[in-house]
Protein backbone atom coordinates (compact mmCIF):
# COMPACT_ATOMS: atom_id res chain seq x y z
CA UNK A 1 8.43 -12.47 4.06
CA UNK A 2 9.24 -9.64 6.41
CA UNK A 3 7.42 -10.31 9.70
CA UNK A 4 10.34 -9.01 11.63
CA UNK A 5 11.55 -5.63 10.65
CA UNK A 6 11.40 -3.28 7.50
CA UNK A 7 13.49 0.02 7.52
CA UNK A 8 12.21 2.61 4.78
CA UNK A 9 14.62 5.21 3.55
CA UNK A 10 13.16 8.21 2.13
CA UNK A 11 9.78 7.82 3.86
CA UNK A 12 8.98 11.25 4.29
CA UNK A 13 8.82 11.86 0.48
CA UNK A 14 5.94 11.52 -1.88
CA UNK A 15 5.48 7.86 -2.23
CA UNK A 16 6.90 6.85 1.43
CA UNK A 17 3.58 7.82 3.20
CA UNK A 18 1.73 5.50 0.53
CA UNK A 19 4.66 2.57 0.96
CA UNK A 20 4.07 2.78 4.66
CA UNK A 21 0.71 2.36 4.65
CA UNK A 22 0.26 -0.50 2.32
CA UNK A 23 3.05 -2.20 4.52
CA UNK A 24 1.78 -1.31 7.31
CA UNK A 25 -1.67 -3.33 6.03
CA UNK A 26 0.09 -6.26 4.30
CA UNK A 27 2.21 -6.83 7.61
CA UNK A 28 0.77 -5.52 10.26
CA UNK A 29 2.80 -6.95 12.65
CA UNK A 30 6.22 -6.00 11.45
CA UNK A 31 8.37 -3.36 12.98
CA UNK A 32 8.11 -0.27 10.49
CA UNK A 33 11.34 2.34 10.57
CA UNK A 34 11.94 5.15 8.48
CA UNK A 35 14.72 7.06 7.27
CA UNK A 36 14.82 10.72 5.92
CA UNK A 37 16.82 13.69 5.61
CA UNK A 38 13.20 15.65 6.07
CA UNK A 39 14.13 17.69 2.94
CA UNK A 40 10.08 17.50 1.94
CA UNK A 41 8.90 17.01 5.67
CA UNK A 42 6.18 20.08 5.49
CA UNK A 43 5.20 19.00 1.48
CA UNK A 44 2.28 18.00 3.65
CA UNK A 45 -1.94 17.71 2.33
CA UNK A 46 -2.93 17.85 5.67
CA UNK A 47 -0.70 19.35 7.87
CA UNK A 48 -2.78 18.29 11.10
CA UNK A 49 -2.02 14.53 10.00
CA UNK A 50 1.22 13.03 10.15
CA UNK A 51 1.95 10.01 8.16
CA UNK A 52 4.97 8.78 10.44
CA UNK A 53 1.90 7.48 13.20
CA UNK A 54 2.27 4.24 11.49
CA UNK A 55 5.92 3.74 11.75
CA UNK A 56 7.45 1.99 14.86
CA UNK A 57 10.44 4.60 14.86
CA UNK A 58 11.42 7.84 12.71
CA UNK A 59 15.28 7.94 12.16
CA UNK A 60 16.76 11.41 10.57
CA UNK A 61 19.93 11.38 8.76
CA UNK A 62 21.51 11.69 5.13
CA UNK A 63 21.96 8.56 3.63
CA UNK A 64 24.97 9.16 2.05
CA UNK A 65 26.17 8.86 6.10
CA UNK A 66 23.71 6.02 6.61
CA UNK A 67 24.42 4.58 10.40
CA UNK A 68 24.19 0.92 11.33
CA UNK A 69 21.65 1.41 14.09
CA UNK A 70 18.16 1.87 11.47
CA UNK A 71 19.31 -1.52 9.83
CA UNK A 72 19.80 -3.56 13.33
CA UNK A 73 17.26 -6.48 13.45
CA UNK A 74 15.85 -5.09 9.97
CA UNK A 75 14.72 -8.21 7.40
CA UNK A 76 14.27 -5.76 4.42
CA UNK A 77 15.06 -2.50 2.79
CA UNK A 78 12.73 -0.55 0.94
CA UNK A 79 14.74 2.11 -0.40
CA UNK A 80 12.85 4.92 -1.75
CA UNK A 81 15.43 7.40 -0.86
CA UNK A 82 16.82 9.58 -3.75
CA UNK A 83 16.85 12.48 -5.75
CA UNK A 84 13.46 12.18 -7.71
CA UNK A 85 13.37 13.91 -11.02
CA UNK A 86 15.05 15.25 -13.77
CA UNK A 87 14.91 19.01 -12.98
CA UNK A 88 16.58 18.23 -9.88
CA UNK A 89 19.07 15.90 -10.75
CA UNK A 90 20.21 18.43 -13.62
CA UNK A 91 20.50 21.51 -11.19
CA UNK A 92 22.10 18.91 -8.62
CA UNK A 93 24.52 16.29 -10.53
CA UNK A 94 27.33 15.65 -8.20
CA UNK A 95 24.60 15.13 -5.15
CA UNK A 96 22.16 12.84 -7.41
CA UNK A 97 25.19 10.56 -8.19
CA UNK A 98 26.25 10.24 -4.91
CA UNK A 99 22.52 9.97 -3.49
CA UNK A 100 20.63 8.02 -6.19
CA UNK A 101 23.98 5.20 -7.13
CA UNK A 102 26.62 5.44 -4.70
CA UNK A 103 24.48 5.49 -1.44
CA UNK A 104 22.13 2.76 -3.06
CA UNK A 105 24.57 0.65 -3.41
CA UNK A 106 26.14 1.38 -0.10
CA UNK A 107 23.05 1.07 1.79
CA UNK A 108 22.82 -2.32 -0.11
CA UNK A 109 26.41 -3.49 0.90
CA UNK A 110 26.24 -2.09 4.62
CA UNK A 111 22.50 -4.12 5.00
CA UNK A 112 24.00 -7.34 3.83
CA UNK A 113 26.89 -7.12 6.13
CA UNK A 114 24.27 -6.41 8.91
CA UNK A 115 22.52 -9.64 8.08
CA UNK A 116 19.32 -8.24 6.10
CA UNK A 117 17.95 -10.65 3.52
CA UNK A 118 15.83 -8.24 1.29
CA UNK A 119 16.77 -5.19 -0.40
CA UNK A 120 14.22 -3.21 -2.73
CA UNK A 121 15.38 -0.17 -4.76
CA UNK A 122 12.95 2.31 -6.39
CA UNK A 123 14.07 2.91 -10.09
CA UNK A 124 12.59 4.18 -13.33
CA UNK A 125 11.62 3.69 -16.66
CA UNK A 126 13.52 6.14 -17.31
CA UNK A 127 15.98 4.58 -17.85
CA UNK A 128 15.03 3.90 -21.67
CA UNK A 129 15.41 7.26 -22.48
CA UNK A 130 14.02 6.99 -26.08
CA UNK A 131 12.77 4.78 -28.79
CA UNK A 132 10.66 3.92 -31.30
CA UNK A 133 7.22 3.01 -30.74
CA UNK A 134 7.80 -0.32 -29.70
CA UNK A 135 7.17 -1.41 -25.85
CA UNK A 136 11.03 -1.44 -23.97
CA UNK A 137 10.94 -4.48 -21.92
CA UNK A 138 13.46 -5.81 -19.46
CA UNK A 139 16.37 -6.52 -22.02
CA UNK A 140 15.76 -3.50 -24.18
CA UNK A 141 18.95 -1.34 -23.68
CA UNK A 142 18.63 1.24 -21.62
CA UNK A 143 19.53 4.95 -23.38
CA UNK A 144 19.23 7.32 -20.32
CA UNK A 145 19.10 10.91 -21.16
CA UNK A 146 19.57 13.06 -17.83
CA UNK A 147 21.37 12.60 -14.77
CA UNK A 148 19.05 11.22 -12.69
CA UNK A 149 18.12 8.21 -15.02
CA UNK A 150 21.97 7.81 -15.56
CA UNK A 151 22.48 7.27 -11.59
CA UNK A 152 19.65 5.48 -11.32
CA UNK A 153 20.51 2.86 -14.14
CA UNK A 154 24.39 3.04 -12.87
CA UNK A 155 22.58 2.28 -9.34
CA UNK A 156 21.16 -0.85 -10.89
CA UNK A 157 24.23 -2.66 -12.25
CA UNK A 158 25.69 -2.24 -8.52
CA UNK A 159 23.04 -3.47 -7.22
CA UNK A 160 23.22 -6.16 -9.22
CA UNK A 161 26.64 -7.01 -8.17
CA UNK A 162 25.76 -7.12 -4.31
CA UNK A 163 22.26 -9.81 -4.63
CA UNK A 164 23.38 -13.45 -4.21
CA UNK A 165 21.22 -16.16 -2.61
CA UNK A 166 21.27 -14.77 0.90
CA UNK A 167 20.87 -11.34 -0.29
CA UNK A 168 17.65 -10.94 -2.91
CA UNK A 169 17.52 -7.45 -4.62
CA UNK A 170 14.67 -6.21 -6.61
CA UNK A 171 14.62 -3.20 -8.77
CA UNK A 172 11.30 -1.66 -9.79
CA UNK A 173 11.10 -0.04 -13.07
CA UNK A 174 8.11 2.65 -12.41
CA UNK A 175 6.75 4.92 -14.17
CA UNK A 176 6.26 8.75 -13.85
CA UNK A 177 3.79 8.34 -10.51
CA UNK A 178 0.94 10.07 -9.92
CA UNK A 179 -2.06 10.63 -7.70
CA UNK A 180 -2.88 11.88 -4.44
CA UNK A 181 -0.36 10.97 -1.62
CA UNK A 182 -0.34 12.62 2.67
CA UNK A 183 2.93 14.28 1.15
CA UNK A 184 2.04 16.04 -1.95
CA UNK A 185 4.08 16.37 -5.59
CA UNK A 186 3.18 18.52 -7.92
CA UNK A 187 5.79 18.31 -10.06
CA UNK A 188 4.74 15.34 -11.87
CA UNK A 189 3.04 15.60 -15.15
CA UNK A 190 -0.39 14.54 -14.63
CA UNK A 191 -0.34 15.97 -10.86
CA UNK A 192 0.68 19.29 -12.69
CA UNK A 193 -2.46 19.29 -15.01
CA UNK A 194 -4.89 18.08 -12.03
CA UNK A 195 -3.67 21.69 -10.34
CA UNK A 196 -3.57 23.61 -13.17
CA UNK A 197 -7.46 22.84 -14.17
CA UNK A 198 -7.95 23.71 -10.53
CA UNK A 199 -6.56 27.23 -10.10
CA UNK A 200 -6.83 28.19 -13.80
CA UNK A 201 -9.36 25.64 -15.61
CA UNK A 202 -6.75 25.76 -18.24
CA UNK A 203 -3.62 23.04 -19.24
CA UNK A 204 -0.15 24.18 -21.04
CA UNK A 205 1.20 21.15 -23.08
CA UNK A 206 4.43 21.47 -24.06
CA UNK A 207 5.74 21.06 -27.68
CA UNK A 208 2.90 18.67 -29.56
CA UNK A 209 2.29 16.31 -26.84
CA UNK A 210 2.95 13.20 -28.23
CA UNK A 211 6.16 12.32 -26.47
CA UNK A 212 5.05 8.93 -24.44
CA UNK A 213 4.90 7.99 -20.27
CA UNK A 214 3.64 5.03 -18.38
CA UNK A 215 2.48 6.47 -15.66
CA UNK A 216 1.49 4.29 -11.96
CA UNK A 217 -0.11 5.60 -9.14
CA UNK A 218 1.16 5.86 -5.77
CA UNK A 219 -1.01 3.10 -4.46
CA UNK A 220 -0.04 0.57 -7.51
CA UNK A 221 4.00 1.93 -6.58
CA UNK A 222 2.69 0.38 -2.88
CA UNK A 223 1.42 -2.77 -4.30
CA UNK A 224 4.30 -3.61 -6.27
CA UNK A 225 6.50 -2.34 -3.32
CA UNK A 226 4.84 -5.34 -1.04
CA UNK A 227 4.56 -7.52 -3.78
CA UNK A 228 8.58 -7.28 -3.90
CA UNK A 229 9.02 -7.89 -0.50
CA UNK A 230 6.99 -11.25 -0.49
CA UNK A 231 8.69 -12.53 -3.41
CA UNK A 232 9.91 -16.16 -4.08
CA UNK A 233 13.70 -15.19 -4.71
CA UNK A 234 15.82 -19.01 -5.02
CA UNK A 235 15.56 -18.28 -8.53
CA UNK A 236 15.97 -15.16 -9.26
CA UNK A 237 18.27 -13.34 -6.35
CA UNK A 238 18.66 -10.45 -8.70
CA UNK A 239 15.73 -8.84 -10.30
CA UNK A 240 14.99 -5.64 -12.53
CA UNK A 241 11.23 -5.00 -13.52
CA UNK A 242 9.43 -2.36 -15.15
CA UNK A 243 6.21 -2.35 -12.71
CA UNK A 244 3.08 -1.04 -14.00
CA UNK A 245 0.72 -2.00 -16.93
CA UNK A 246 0.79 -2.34 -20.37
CA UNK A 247 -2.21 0.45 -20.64
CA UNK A 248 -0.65 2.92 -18.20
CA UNK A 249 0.95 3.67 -21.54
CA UNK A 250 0.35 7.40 -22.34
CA UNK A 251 0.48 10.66 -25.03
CA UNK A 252 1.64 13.42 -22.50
CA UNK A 253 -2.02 15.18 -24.41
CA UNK A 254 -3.78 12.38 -23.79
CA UNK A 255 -3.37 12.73 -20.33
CA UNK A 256 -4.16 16.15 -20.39
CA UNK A 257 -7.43 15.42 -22.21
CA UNK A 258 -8.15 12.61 -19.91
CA UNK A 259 -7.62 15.63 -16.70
CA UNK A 260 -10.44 17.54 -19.38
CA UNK A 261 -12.88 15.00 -19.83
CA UNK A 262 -12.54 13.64 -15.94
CA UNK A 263 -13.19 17.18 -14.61
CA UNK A 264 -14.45 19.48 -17.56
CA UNK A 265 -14.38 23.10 -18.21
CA UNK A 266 -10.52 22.86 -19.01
CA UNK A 267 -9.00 24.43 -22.03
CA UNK A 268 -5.95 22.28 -23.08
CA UNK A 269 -3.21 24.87 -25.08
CA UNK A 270 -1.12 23.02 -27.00
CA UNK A 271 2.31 24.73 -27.23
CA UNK A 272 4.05 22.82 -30.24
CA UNK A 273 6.99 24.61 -30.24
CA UNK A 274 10.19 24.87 -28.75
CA UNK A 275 13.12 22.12 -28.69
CA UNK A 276 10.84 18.44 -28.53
CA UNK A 277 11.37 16.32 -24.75
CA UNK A 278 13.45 13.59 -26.56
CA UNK A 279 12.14 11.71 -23.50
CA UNK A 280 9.66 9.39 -25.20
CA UNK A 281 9.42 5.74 -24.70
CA UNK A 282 6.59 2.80 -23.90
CA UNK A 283 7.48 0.25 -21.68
CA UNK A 284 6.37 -3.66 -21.56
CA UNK A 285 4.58 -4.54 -18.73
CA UNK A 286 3.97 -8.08 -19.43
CA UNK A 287 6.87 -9.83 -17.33
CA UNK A 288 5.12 -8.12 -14.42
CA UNK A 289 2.12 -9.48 -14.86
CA UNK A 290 2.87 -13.41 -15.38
CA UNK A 291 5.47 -12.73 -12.28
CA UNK A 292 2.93 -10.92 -9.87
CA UNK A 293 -0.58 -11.47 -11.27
CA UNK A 294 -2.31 -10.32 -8.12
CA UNK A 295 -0.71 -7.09 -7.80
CA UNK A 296 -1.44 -5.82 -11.30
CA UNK A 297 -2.64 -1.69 -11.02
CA UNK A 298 -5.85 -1.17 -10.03
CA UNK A 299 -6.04 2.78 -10.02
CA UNK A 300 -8.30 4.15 -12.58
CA UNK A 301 -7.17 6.81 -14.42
CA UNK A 302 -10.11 8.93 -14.08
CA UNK A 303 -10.87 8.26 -10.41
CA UNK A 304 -7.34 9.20 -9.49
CA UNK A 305 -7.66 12.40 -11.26
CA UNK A 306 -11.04 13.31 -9.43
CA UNK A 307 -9.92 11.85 -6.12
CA UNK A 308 -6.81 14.20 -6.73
CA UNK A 309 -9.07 17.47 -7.09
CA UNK A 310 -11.08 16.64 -4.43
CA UNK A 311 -8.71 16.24 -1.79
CA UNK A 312 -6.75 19.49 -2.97
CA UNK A 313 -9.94 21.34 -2.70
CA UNK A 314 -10.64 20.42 0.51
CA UNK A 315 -7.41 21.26 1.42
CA UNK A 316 -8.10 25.16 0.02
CA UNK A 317 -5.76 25.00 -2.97
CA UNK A 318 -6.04 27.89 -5.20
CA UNK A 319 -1.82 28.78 -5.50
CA UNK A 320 -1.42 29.78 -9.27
CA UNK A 321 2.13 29.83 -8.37
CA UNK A 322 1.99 26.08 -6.80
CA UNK A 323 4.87 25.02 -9.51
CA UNK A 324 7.49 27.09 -6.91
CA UNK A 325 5.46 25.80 -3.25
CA UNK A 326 6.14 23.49 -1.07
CA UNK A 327 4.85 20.45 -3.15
CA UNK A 328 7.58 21.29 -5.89
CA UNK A 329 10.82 19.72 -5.45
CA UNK A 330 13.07 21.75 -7.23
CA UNK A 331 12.08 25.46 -5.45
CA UNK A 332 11.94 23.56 -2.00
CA UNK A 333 15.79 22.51 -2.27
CA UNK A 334 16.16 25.93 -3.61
CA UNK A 335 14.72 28.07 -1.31
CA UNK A 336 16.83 25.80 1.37
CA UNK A 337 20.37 26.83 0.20
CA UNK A 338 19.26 30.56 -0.11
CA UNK A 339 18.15 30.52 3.04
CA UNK A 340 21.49 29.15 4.28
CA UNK A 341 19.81 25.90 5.77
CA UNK A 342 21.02 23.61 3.33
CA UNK A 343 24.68 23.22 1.41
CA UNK A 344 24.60 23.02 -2.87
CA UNK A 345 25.67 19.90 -2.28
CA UNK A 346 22.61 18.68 -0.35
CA UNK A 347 23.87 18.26 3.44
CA UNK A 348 21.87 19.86 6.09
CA UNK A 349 23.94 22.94 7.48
C-alpha cells in the first residue's frame, strides 16, 4: 500500500485530475507527484481552479526522456501518460509507439531499477478490436485494429516481461471513459453527444449505431486506479484486467438515446451509411468483480450525463465548433505544430 510516495505521469490529462483526487482521498498522507508534458494543460472546466493543488510537486517533461529525479523515494507508478485515442494515434503513429509501448515499458524498467514496488499502466479494451457478440474476457485474443490499441497491447506484453515478485504490474483494461472531469474531453463518444444536445439539441450517429462500447466513468477509472494500488500481489505479480462492469456494455445509439431520455428535447439522426466502425466488441467484467468486489462502478449512467450538462452550462458552453477546441485532442496537437510550438513528432520545440 503506497503510504510513501506515488508519482503520476500524465496527470494533467483528462482522467489525471480524477486519479489525483481519489488518491489523494484513499491516501491522504502519501506524497502525490505528477508528470506531464502539459500538451492539454489549458483543456481546463474551470480555468480559475487548478487541479495540481493536491499534488505535493508538478514535474514537466516528455516521458519518452523520463528523468530519475520524479521516481526518487516513489512506492508506485500510476502511469496514465499516453497518446489517448484512435484519431490521434492514426495522425501520430511513430510518436504513439514510442509514447504509449516503448516509454511504458521504459518508465517500468527505469522505476524498478530505482527501487519502486508498484507499477500501474492505463490500457484499453481496445485491444479486442472486434468480435462476435460474446463478452471478450481476459484470455480472449486480442485483435487490435488502430495504432493506438496496437501500442497499447504491444505495451502490455513488455510490461509483462518486467513484473516479478518485487516488482507487481497491473494493467487496466478500461473502457471508452466518460463523464465530467477539471480537464475536459470531448472527444469521447458519449461526452460528444452530452455537448452536442447542448449547443444543438440534436445527436449525429454514425453508420446504424449498433457497433458496441463499455464505457467507465472517470471516477470508476479512479476507483479501480486505487483499487490497483492496494492490491494483494504474491500471487499474481503480473496482472491484465478489463475494469468496468458487465452492464457498462453499450449500442453506440443506445447511448445516444440514453443522452435523449436523460436530458430531452434531442433529436437523434441516425446516419447509417458510410464504411461501418469495425470497432465493435463487449467485454467480461466478471474477473473484476470476484477480484475487487468493493470497487465495482458506481456512476449512473444517467446522473453522469446530467451532472455532465450541468457543469458545462455553468461553465457558458455554447461552441458548435467544440469538436476542434481546446477539449479535443486531435485539433489541440494540431494547432501546436502549426503554430511552430510543437514538432510532428510530439517534442516541445
Amino acid at each position: 500500500m503506497p503510504r510513501s510516495s506515488v508519482l503520476i505521469t500524465g496527470n494533467m490529462g483528462y482522467l489525471g485530475p480524477v486519479v489525483a483526487a481519489s488518491i489523494r482521498e484513499a491516501f491522504p498522507d502519501a506524497t502525490i507527484t505528477g508528470f506531464d508534458t502539459g500538451f492539454f494543460a489549458t483543456s481546463l472546466l474551470d480555468p480559475a481552479l487548478l487541479p495540481e493543488r493536491l499534488l505535493d510537486k508538478q514535474w514537466s517533461g516528455d516521458v519518452r526522456r523520463l528523468p530519475d529525479e520524479p521516481l526518487g523515494g516513489v512506492e508506485a507508478v500510476v502511469h496514465l501518460a499516453g497518446v489517448s485515442n484512435e484519431p490521434m494515434g492514426n495522425a501520430f503513429e511513430r510518436a504513439t509507439w514510442e509514447i504509449n509501448d516503448r516509454a511504458a515499458v521504459e518508465t517500468a524498467l527505469r522505476a524498478k531499477r530505482l527501487g519502486v514496488r508498484r507499477f500501474v499502466f492505463a490500457s484499453t479494451c481496445s485491444v479486442y478490436g472486434s468480435g462476435d457478440e460474446s463478452p471478450r474476457n481476459e484470455e480472449s485474443p486480442l485483435r487490435p485494429l488502430t495504432a493506438y490499441a496496437r501500442s497499447k497491447a504491444a505495451a502490455e506484453e513488455g510490461l509483462r516481461e518486467v513484473a516479478d515478485r518485487d516488482f507487481a504490474v497491473t494493467c487496466l483494461r478500461f473502457g471508452t471513459a466518460f463523464g465530467s472531469s477539471p480537464r475536459l474531453r470531448l472527444d469521447l463518444v458519449l461526452n460528444d453527444f452530452v455537448a452536442s444536445a447542448i449547443v444543438s439539441r440534436r445527436i449525429v450517429v454514425l453508420g446504424d449505431g449498433r457497433s458496441w462500447r463499455p464505457v467507465i466513468h472517470v471516477r470508476d477509472v479512479a476507483r479501480a486506479v486505487v483499487w490497483s494500488l492496494g492490491r494483494a500481489t504474491t500471487r499474481e505479480p503480473f496482472l491484465t484486467l478489463n475494469a468496468g462492469a458487465d452492464g457498462s456494455n453499450h449500442r453506440i445509439l443506445d447511448l445516444a438515446r440514453a443522452v435523449q431520455i436523460a436530458l430531452g428535447d434531442v433529436e437523434i439522426d441516425v446516419k447509417g451509411q458510410g464504411t461501418p466502425d469495425p470497432r465493435s466488441y463487449r467485454v467480461d467484467f466478471s474477473r473484476f468483480a470476484a477480484l475487487a468486489p468493493e470497487c465495482q462502478p458506481a456512476a449512473d449512467l444517467a446522473t453522469a450525463i446530467r451532472d455532465l450538462s450541468g457543469d458545462l452550462t455553468r461553465a457558458g458552453f455554447r461552441d458548435p465548433d467544440f469538436r476542434s477546441s481546446r477539449w479535443a485532442r486531435l485539433p489541440v496537437l494540431q494547432g501546436l505544430i502549426a503554430s511552430g510550438r510543437m514538432s510532428p513528432d510530439l517534442f516541445w520545440n
